[in-house]
C-alpha atoms as a PDB file:
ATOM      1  CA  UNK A   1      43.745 -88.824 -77.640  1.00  0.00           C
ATOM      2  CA  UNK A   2      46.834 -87.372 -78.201  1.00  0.00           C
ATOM      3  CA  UNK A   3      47.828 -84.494 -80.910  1.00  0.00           C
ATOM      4  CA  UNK A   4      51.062 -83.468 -82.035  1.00  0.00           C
ATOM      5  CA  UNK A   5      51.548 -80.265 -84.001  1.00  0.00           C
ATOM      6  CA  UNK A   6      54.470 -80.398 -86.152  1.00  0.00           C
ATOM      7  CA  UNK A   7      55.911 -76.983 -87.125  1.00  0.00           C
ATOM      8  CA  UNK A   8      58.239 -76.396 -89.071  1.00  0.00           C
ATOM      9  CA  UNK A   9      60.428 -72.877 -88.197  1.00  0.00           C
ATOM     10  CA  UNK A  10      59.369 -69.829 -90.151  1.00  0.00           C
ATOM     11  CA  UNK A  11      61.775 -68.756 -93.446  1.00  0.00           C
ATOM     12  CA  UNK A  12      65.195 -67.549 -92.467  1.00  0.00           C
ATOM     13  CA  UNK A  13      67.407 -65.173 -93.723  1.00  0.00           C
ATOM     14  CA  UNK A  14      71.034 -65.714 -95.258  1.00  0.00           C
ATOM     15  CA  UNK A  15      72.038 -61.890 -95.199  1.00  0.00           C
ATOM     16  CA  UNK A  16      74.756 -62.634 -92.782  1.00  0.00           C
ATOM     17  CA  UNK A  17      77.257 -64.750 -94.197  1.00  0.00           C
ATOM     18  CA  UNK A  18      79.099 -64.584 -90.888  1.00  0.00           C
ATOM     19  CA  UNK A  19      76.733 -65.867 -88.563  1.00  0.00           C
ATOM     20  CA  UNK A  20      76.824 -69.813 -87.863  1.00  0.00           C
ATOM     21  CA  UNK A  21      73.273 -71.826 -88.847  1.00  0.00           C
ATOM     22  CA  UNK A  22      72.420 -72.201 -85.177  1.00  0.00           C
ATOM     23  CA  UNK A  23      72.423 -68.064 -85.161  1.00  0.00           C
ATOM     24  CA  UNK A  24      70.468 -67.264 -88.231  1.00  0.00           C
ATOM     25  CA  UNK A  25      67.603 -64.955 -87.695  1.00  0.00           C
ATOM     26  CA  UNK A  26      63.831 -64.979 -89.623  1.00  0.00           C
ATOM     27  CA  UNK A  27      63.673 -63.273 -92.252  1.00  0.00           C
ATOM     28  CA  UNK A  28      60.994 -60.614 -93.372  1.00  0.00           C
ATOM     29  CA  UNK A  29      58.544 -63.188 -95.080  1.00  0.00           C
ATOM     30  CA  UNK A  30      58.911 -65.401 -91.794  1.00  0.00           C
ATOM     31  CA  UNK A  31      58.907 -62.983 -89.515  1.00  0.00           C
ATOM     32  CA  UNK A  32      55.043 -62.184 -91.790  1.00  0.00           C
ATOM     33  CA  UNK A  33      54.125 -66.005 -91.971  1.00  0.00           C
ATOM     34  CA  UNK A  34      54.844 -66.841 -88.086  1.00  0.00           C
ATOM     35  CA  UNK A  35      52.120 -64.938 -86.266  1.00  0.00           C
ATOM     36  CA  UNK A  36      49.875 -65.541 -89.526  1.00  0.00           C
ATOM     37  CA  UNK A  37      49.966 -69.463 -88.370  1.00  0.00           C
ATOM     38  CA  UNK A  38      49.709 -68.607 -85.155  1.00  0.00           C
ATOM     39  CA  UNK A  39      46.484 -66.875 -86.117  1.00  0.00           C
ATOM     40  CA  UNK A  40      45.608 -69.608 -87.744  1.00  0.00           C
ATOM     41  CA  UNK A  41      46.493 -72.385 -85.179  1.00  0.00           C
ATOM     42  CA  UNK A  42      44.225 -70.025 -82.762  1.00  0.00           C
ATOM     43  CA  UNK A  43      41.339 -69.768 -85.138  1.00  0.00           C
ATOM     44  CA  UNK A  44      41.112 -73.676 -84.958  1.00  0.00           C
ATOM     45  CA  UNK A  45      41.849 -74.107 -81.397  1.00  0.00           C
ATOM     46  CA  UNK A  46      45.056 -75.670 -81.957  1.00  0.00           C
ATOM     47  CA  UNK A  47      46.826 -74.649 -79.092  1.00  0.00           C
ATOM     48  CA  UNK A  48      49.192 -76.982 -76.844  1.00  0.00           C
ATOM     49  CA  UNK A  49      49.678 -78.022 -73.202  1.00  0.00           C
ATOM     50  CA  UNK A  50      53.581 -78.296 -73.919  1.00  0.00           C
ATOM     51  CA  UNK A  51      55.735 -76.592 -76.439  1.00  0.00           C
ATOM     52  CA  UNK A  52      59.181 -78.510 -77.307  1.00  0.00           C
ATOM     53  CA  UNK A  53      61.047 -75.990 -79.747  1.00  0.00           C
ATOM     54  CA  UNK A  54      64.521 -76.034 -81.059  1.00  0.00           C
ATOM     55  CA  UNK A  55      66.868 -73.604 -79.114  1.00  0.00           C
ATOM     56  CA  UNK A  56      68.331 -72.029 -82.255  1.00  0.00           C
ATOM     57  CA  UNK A  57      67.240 -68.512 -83.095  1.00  0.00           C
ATOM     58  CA  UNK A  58      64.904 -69.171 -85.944  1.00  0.00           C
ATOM     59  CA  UNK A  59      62.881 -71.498 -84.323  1.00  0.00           C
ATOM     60  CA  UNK A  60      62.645 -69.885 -80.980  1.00  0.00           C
ATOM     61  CA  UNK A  61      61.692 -66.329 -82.785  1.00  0.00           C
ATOM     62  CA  UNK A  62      59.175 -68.658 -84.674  1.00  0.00           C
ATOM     63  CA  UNK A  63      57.860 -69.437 -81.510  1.00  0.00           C
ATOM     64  CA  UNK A  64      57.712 -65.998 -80.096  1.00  0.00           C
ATOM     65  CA  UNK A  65      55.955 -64.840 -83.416  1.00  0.00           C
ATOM     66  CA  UNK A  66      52.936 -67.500 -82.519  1.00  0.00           C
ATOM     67  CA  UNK A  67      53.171 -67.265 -78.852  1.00  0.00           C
ATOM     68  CA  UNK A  68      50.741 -63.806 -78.290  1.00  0.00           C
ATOM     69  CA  UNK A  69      48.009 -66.479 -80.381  1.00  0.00           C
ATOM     70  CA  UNK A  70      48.339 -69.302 -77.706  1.00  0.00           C
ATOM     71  CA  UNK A  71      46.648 -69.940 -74.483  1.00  0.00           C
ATOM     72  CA  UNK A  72      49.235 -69.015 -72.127  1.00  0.00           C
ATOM     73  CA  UNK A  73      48.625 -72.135 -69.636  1.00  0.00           C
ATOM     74  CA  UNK A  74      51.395 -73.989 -71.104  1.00  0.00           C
ATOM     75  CA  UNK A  75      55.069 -75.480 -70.647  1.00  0.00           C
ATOM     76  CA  UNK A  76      57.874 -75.079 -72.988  1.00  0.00           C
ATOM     77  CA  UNK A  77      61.166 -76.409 -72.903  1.00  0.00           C
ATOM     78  CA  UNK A  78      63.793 -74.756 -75.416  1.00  0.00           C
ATOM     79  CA  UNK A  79      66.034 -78.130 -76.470  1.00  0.00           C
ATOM     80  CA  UNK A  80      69.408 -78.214 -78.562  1.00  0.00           C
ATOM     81  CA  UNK A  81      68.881 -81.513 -79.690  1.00  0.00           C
ATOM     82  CA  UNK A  82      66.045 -80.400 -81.463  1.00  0.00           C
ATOM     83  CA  UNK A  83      68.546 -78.816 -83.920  1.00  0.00           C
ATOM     84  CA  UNK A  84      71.114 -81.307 -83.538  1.00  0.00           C
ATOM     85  CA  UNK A  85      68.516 -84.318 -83.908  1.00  0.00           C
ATOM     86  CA  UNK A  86      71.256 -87.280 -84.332  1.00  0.00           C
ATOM     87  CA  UNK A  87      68.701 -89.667 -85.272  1.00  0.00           C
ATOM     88  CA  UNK A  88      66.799 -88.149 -88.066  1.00  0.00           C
ATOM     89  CA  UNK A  89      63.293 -88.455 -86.402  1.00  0.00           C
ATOM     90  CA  UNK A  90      62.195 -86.067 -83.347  1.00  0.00           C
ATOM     91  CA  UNK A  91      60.002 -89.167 -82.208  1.00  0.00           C
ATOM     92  CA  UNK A  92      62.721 -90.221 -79.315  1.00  0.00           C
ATOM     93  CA  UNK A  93      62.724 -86.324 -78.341  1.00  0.00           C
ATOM     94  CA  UNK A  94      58.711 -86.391 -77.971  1.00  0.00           C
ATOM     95  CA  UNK A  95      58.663 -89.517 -76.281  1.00  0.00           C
ATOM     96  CA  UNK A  96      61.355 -88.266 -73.705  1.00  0.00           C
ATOM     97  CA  UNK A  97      60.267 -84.943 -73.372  1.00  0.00           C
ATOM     98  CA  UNK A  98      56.520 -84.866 -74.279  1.00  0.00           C
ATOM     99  CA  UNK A  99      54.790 -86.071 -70.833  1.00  0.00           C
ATOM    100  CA  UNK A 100      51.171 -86.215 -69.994  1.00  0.00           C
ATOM    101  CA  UNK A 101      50.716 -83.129 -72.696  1.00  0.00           C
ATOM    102  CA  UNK A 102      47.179 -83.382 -74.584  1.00  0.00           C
ATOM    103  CA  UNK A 103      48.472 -80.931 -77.520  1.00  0.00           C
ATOM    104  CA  UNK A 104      52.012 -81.168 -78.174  1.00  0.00           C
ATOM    105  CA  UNK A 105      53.563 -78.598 -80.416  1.00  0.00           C
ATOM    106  CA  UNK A 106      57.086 -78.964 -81.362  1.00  0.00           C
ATOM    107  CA  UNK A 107      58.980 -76.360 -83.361  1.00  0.00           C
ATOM    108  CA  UNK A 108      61.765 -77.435 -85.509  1.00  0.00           C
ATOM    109  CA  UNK A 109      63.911 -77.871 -88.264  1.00  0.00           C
ATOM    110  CA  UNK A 110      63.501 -79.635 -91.979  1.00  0.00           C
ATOM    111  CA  UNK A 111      64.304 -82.722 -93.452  1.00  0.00           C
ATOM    112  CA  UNK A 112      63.593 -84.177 -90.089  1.00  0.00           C
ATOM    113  CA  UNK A 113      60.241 -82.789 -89.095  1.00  0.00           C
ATOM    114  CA  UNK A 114      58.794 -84.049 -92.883  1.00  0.00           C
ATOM    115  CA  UNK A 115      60.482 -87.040 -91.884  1.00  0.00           C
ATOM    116  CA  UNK A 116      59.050 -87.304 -88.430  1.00  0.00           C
ATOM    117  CA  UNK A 117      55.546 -86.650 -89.897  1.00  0.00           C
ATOM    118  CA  UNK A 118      56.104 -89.246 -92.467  1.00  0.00           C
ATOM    119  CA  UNK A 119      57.359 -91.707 -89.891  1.00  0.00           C
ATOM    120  CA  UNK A 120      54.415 -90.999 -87.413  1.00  0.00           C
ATOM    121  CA  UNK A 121      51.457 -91.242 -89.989  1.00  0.00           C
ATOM    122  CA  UNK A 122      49.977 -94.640 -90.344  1.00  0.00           C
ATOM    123  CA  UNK A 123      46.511 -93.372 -91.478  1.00  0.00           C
ATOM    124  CA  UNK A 124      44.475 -90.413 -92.659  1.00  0.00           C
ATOM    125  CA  UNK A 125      44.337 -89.036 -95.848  1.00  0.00           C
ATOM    126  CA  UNK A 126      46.643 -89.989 -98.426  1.00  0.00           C
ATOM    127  CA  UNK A 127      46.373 -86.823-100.319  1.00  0.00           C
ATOM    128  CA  UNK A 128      47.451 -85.025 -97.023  1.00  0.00           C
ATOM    129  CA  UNK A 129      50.393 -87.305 -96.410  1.00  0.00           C
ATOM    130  CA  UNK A 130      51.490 -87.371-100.029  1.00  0.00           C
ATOM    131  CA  UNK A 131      51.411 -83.442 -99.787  1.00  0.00           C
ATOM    132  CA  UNK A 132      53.709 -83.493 -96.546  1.00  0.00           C
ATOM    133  CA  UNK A 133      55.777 -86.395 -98.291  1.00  0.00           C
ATOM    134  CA  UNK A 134      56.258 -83.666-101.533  1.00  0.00           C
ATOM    135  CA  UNK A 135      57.308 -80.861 -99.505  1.00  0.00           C
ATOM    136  CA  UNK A 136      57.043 -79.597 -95.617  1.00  0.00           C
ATOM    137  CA  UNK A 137      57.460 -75.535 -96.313  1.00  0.00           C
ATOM    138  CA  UNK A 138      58.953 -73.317 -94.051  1.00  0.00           C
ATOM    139  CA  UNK A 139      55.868 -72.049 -91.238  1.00  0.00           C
ATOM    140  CA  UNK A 140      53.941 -75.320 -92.668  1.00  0.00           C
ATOM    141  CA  UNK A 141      52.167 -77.420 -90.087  1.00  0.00           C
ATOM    142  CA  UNK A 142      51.187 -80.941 -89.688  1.00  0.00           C
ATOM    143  CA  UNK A 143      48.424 -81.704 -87.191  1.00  0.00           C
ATOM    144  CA  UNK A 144      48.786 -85.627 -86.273  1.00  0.00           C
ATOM    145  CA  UNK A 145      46.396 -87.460 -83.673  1.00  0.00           C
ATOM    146  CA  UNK A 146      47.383 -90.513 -81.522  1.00  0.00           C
ATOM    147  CA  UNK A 147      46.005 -93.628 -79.490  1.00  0.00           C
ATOM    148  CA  UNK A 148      46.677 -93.634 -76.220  1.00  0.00           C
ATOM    149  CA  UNK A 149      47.211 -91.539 -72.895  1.00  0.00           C
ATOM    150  CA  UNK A 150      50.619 -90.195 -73.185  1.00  0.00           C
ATOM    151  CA  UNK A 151      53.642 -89.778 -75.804  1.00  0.00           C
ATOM    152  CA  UNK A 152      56.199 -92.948 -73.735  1.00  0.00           C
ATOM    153  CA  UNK A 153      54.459 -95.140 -76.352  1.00  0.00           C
ATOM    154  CA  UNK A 154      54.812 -93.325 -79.440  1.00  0.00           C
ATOM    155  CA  UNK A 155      55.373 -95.918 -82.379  1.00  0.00           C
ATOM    156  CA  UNK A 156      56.119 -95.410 -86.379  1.00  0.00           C
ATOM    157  CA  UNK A 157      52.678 -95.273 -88.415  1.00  0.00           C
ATOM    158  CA  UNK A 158      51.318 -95.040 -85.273  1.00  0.00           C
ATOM    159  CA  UNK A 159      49.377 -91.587 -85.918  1.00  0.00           C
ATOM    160  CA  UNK A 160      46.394 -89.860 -88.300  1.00  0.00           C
ATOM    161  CA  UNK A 161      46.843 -87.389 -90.296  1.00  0.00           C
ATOM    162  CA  UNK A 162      44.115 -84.597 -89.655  1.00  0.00           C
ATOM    163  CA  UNK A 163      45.445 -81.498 -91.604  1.00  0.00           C
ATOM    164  CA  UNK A 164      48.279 -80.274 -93.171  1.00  0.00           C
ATOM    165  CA  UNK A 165      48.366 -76.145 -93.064  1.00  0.00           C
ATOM    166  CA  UNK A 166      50.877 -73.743 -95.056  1.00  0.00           C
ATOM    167  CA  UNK A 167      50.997 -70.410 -94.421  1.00  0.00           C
ATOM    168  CA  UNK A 168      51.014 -69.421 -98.470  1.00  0.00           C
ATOM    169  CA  UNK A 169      47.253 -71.052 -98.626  1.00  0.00           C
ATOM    170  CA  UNK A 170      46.270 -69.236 -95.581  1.00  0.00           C
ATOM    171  CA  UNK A 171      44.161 -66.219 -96.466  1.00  0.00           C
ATOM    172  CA  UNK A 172      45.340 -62.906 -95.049  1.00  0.00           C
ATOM    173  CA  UNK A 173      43.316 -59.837 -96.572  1.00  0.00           C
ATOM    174  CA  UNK A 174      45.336 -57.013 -97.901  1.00  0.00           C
ATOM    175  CA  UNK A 175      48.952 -58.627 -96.550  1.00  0.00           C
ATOM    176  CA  UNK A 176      51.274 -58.251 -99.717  1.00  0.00           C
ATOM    177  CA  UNK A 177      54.324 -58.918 -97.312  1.00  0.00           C
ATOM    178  CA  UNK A 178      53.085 -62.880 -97.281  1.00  0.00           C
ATOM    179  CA  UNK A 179      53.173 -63.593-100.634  1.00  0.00           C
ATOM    180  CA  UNK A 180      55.560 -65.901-101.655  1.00  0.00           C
ATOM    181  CA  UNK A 181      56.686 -67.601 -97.947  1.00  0.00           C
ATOM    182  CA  UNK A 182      56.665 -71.252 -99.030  1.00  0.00           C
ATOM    183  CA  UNK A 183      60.181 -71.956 -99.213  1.00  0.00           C
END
């Protein structure tokens, strides 16, 4: 069975005025919630075959932040269209790009990774699905499971919900730096 890990890039900062969207770097509270995930995604043996992460610099220093947590036996393939996503759902970009992955853990960008999760889920809870349907925080993470034997197939409401993480209910003992990072 198939799982996708949706995962939305850490917070970002908007010190620099100057620099374009594509350029802007994580901030202090995501560079803080990142690796916490990470953690988390390691504690619950959530870690993917293939990595599909947006190639601008929040998301890829998102992914660095959660890489040292991951088994390291994995591909990942750093894709502009991930930011650009034309068609408001990343589910072309998994089916294209996801191949014969068990875990799939894409990295991206909001509105379209709530509306990729919302698209995808078919079944689960409906308490986790309103929750993603309400808001899909910055570092938050869907967890999604699939019929089937690969992602070529990959249909809307085609997918259970299993969990729904955010980085502000994850508990980190004596951390005051990740207070506040659901934004």
């Amino acid at each position: 069975m198939p799982r996708l890990l949706l995962l939305r890039h850490a917070k970002s900062s908007w010190d620099d005025t100057g620099l374009s969207d594509f350029d802007r770097p994580l901030n202090l509270r995501g560079r803080a919630a990142a690796p916490l995930m990470g953690r988390h995604m390691a504690d619950h043996s959530l870690s993917p075959d293939r990595v599909l992460c947006s190639s601008s610099r929040r998301t890829r220093e998102t992914f660095a932040a959660v890489l040292p947590f991951l088994r390291h036996d994995f591909e990942a393939q750093f894709l502009r269209t991930i930011y650009d996503c034309p068609g408001g759902t990343y589910a072309p970009t998994i089916r294209r790009h996801g191949g014969a992955a068990r875990t799939l853990l894409l990295i991206g960008h909001n509105p379209v990774i709530q509306e990729t999760a919302l698209t995808l889920i078919g079944r689960g809870n409906p308490d986790i699905t309103a929750s993603i349907a309400a808001k899909f925080p910055t570092s938050g993470l869907a967890v999604i499971d699939f019929d089937g034997d690969d992602w070529s197939g990959l249909d809307p409401r085609s997918g259970r919900i299993v969990a729904f993480f955010r980085a502000r209910e994850l508990e980190v003992v004596g951390d005051p730096a990740i207070t506040d990072v659901d934004d």
